[in-house]
Protein backbone atom coordinates (compact mmCIF):
# COMPACT_ATOMS: atom_id res chain seq x y z
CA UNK A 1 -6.46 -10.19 -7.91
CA UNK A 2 -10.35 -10.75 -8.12
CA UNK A 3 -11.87 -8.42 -5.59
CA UNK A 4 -15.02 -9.28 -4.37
CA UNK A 5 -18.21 -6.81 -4.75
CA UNK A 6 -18.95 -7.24 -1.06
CA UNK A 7 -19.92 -4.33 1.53
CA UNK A 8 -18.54 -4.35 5.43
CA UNK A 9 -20.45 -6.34 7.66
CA UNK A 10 -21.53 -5.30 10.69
CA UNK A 11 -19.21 -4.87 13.31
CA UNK A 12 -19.29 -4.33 17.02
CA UNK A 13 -18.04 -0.80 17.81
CA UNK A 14 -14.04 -0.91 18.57
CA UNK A 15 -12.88 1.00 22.21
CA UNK A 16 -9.94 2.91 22.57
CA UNK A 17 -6.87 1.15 23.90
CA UNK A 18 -3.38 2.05 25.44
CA UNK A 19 -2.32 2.10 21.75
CA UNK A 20 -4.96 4.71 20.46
CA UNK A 21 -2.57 7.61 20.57
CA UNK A 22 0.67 5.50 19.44
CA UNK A 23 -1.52 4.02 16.74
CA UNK A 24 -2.71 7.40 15.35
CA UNK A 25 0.53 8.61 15.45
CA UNK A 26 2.27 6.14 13.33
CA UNK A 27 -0.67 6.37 10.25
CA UNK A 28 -0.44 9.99 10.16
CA UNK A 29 3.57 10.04 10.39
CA UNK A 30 3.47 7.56 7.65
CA UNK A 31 0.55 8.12 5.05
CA UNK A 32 -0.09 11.67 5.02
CA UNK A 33 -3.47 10.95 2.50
CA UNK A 34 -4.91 8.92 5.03
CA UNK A 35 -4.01 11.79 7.96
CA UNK A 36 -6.21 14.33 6.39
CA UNK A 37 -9.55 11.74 7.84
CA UNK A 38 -8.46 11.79 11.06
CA UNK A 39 -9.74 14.42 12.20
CA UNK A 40 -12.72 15.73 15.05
CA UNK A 41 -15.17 13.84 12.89
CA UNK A 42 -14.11 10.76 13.32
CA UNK A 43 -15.22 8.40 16.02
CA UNK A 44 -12.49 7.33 17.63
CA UNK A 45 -14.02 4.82 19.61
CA UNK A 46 -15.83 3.16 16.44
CA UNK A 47 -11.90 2.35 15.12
CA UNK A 48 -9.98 0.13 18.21
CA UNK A 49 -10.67 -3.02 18.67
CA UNK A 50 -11.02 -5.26 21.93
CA UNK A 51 -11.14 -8.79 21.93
CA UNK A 52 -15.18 -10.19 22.42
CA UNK A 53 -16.09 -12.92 24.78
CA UNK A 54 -15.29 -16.16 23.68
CA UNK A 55 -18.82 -17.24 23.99
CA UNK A 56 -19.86 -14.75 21.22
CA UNK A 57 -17.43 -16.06 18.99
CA UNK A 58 -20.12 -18.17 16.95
CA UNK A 59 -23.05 -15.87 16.94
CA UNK A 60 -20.27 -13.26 15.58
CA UNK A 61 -18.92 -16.00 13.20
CA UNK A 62 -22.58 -16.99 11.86
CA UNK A 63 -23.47 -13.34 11.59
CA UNK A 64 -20.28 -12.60 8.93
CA UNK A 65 -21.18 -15.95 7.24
CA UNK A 66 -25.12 -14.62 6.70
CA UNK A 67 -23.35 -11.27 5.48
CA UNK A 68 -21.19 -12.45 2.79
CA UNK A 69 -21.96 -10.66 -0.74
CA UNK A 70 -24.76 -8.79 1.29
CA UNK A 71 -25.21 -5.11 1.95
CA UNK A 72 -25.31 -4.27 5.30
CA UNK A 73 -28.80 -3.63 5.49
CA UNK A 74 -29.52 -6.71 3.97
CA UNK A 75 -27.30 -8.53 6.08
CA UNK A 76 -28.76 -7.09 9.32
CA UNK A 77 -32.27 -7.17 8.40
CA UNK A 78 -31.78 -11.56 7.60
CA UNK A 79 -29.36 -11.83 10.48
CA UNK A 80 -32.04 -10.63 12.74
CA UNK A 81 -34.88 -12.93 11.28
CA UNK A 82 -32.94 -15.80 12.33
CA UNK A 83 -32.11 -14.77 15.46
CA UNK A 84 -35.72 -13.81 16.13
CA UNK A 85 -37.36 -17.00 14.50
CA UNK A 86 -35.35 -19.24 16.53
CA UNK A 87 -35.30 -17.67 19.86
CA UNK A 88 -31.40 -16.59 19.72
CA UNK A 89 -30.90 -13.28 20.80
CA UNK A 90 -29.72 -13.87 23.80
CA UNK A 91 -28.50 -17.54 23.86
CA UNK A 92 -26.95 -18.09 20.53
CA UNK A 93 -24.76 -20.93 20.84
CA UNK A 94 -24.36 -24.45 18.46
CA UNK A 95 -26.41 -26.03 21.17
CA UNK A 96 -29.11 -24.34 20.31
CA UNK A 97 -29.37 -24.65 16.74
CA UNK A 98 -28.89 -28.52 16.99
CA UNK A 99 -32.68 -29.23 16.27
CA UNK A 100 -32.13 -27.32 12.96
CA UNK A 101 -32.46 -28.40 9.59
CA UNK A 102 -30.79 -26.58 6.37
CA UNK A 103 -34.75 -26.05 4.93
CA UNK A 104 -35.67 -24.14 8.34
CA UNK A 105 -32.38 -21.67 8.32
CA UNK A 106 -33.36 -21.36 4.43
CA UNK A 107 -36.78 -20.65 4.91
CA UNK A 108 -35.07 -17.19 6.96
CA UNK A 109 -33.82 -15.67 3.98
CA UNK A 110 -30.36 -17.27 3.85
CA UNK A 111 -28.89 -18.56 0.68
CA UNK A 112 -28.59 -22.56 0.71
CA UNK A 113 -24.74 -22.82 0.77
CA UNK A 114 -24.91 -20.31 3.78
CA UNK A 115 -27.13 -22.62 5.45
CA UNK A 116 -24.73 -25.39 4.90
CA UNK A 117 -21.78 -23.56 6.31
CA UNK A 118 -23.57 -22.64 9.43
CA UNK A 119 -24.84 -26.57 10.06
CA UNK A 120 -21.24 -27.36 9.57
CA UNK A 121 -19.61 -24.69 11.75
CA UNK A 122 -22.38 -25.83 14.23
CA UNK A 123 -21.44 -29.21 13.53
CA UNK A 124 -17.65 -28.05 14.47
CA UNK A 125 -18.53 -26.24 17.51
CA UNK A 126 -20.50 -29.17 19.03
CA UNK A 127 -17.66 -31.66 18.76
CA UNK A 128 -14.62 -28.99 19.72
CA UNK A 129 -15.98 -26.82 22.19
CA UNK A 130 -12.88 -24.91 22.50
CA UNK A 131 -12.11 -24.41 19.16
CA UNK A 132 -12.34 -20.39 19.06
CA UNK A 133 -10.43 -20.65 22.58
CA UNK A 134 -7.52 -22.65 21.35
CA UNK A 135 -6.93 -20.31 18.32
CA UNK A 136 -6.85 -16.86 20.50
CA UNK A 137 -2.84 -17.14 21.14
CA UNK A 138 -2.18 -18.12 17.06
CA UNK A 139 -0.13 -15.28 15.01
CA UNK A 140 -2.38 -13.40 12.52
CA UNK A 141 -0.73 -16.15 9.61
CA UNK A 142 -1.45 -19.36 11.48
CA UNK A 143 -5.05 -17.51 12.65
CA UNK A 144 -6.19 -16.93 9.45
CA UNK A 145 -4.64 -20.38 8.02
CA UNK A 146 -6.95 -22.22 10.60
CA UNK A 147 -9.83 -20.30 10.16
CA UNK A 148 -9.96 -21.10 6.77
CA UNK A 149 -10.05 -24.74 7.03
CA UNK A 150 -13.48 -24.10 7.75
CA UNK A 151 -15.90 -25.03 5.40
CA UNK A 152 -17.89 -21.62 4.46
CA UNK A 153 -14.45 -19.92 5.43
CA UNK A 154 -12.62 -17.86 3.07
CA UNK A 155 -9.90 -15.41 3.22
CA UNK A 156 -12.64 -12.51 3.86
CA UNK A 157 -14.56 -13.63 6.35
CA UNK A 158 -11.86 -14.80 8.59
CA UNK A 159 -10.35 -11.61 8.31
CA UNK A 160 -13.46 -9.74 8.86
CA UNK A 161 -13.58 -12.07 12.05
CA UNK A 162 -10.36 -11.67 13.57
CA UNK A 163 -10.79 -8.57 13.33
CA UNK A 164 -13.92 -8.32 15.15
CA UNK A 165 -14.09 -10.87 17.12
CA UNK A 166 -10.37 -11.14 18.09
CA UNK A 167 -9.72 -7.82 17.84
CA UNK A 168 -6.36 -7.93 15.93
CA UNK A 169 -4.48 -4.60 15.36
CA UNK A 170 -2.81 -5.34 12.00
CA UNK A 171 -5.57 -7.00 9.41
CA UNK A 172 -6.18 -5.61 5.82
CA UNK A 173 -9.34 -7.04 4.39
CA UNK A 174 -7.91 -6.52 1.09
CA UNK A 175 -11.19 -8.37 -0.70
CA UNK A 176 -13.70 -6.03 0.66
CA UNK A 177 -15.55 -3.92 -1.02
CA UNK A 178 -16.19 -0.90 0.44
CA UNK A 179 -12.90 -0.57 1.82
CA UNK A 180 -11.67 -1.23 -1.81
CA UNK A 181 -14.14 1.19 -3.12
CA UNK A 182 -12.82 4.08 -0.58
CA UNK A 183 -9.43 3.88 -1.40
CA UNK A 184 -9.86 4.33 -4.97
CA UNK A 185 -11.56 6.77 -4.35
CA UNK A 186 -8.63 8.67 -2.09
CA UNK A 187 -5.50 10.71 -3.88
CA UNK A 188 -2.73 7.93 -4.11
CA UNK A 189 -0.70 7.81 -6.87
CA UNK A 190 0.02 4.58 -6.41
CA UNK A 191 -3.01 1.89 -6.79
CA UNK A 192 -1.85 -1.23 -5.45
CA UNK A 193 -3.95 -1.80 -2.09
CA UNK A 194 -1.25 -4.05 -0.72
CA UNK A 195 2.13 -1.61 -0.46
CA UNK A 196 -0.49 1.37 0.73
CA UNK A 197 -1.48 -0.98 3.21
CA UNK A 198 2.31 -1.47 3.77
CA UNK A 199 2.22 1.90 5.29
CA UNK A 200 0.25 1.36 8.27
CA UNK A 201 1.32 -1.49 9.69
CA UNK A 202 1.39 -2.47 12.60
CA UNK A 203 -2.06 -1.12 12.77
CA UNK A 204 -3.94 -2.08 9.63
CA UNK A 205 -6.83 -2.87 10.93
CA UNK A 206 -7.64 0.51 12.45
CA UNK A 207 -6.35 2.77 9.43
CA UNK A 208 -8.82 -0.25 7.90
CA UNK A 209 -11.36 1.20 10.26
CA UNK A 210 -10.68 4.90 10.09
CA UNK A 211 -11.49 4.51 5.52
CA UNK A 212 -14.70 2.82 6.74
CA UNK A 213 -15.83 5.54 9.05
CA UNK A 214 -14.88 8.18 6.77
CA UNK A 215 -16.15 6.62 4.15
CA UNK A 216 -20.02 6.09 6.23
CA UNK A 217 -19.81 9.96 7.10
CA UNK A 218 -19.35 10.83 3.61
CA UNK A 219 -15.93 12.09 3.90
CA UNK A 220 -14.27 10.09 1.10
CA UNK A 221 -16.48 10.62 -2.11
């Protein structure tokens, strides 16, 4: 498996749900390495996620896109050049980026085939409105599958996105870096990232979360 040297990108903080105490249950009942980080220091409302708006989904889409093979800082620090150059912060929608050219988003810091990807998701948006809308009821699979049809799209990022966008429970982001870095880091004997994953599901995307956190307080070193 090639595993890309990519850091998290920036999500928006996930809120506790009905599931929180069901969810925390089941990972420590069935990976007891993984128990030992939940714990009083972790924030408990940075791991659950709730579904976003469905007009954020391409402001949240573009952001991940800007952030691929980025550090976070990096990643924030470009992400909020565009958004300031052009006006965006509080209207980002394909509408208003139809008067762009590839050279302007460019000219912000972003890598050329970036700037592609977001003309063409813009591109996307313009012509099927309800694109993000029409996907919300898909299974993870079918999700994911769609999502990558997207030109700019890989496995990553439309993980990354249903995950923080959609808020789905049971993602592993098996390509990202950090989270790969963190769990070599941890005590299992065995080192295949897929069958520990197996262990938390249904809720892979929070014990996904909870390495994360740890890992940003310093608790897995």
């Amino acid at each position: 498996m090639l595993w890309l040297t990519i850091e998290r990108i920036k999500m928006e903080p996930f809120k506790q749900s009905d599931e929180t105490l069901t969810a925390l249950k089941t990972i420590k009942k069935n990976d007891k390495i993984l128990a030992q980080y939940i714990s009083n220091e972790l924030d408990i409302k940075e791991i659950f996620p709730t579904k976003k708006e469905s007009n954020l989904a391409f402001s949240k889409l573009t952001e991940i896109i800007i952030g691929q093979q980025l550090s976070g800082s990096a990643a924030d620090t470009i992400y909020s050049r565009f958004k300031n150059t052009f006006n965006l912060e509080h209207n980002f929608n394909a509408e208003n980026l139809m008067s762009l050219s590839q050279l302007q988003i460019r000219n912000c810091g972003i890598a050329n085939s970036k700037a592609k990807f977001i003309l063409a998701l813009r591109d996307k948006i313009i012509l099927e409105n309800d694109f993000f809308d029409e996907l919300e009821n898909y299974s993870d699979t079918l999700l994911e599958l769609e999502l990558t049809k997207l030109k700019g799209i890989g496995k990553w990022t439309a993980q990354i996105f249903m995950m923080s966008h959609y808020g789905r429970l049971d993602i592993f982001p098996e390509t990202d870096g950090t989270l790969v870095k963190a769990i070599n880091l941890m005590n299992y004997n065995d080192k295949n990232l897929i069958s520990i994953s197996d262990k938390w599901r249904p809720y892979r995307s929070i014990a996904s979360r909870i390495i994360w956190n740890s890992y940003d307080l310093g608790l897995i070193k």
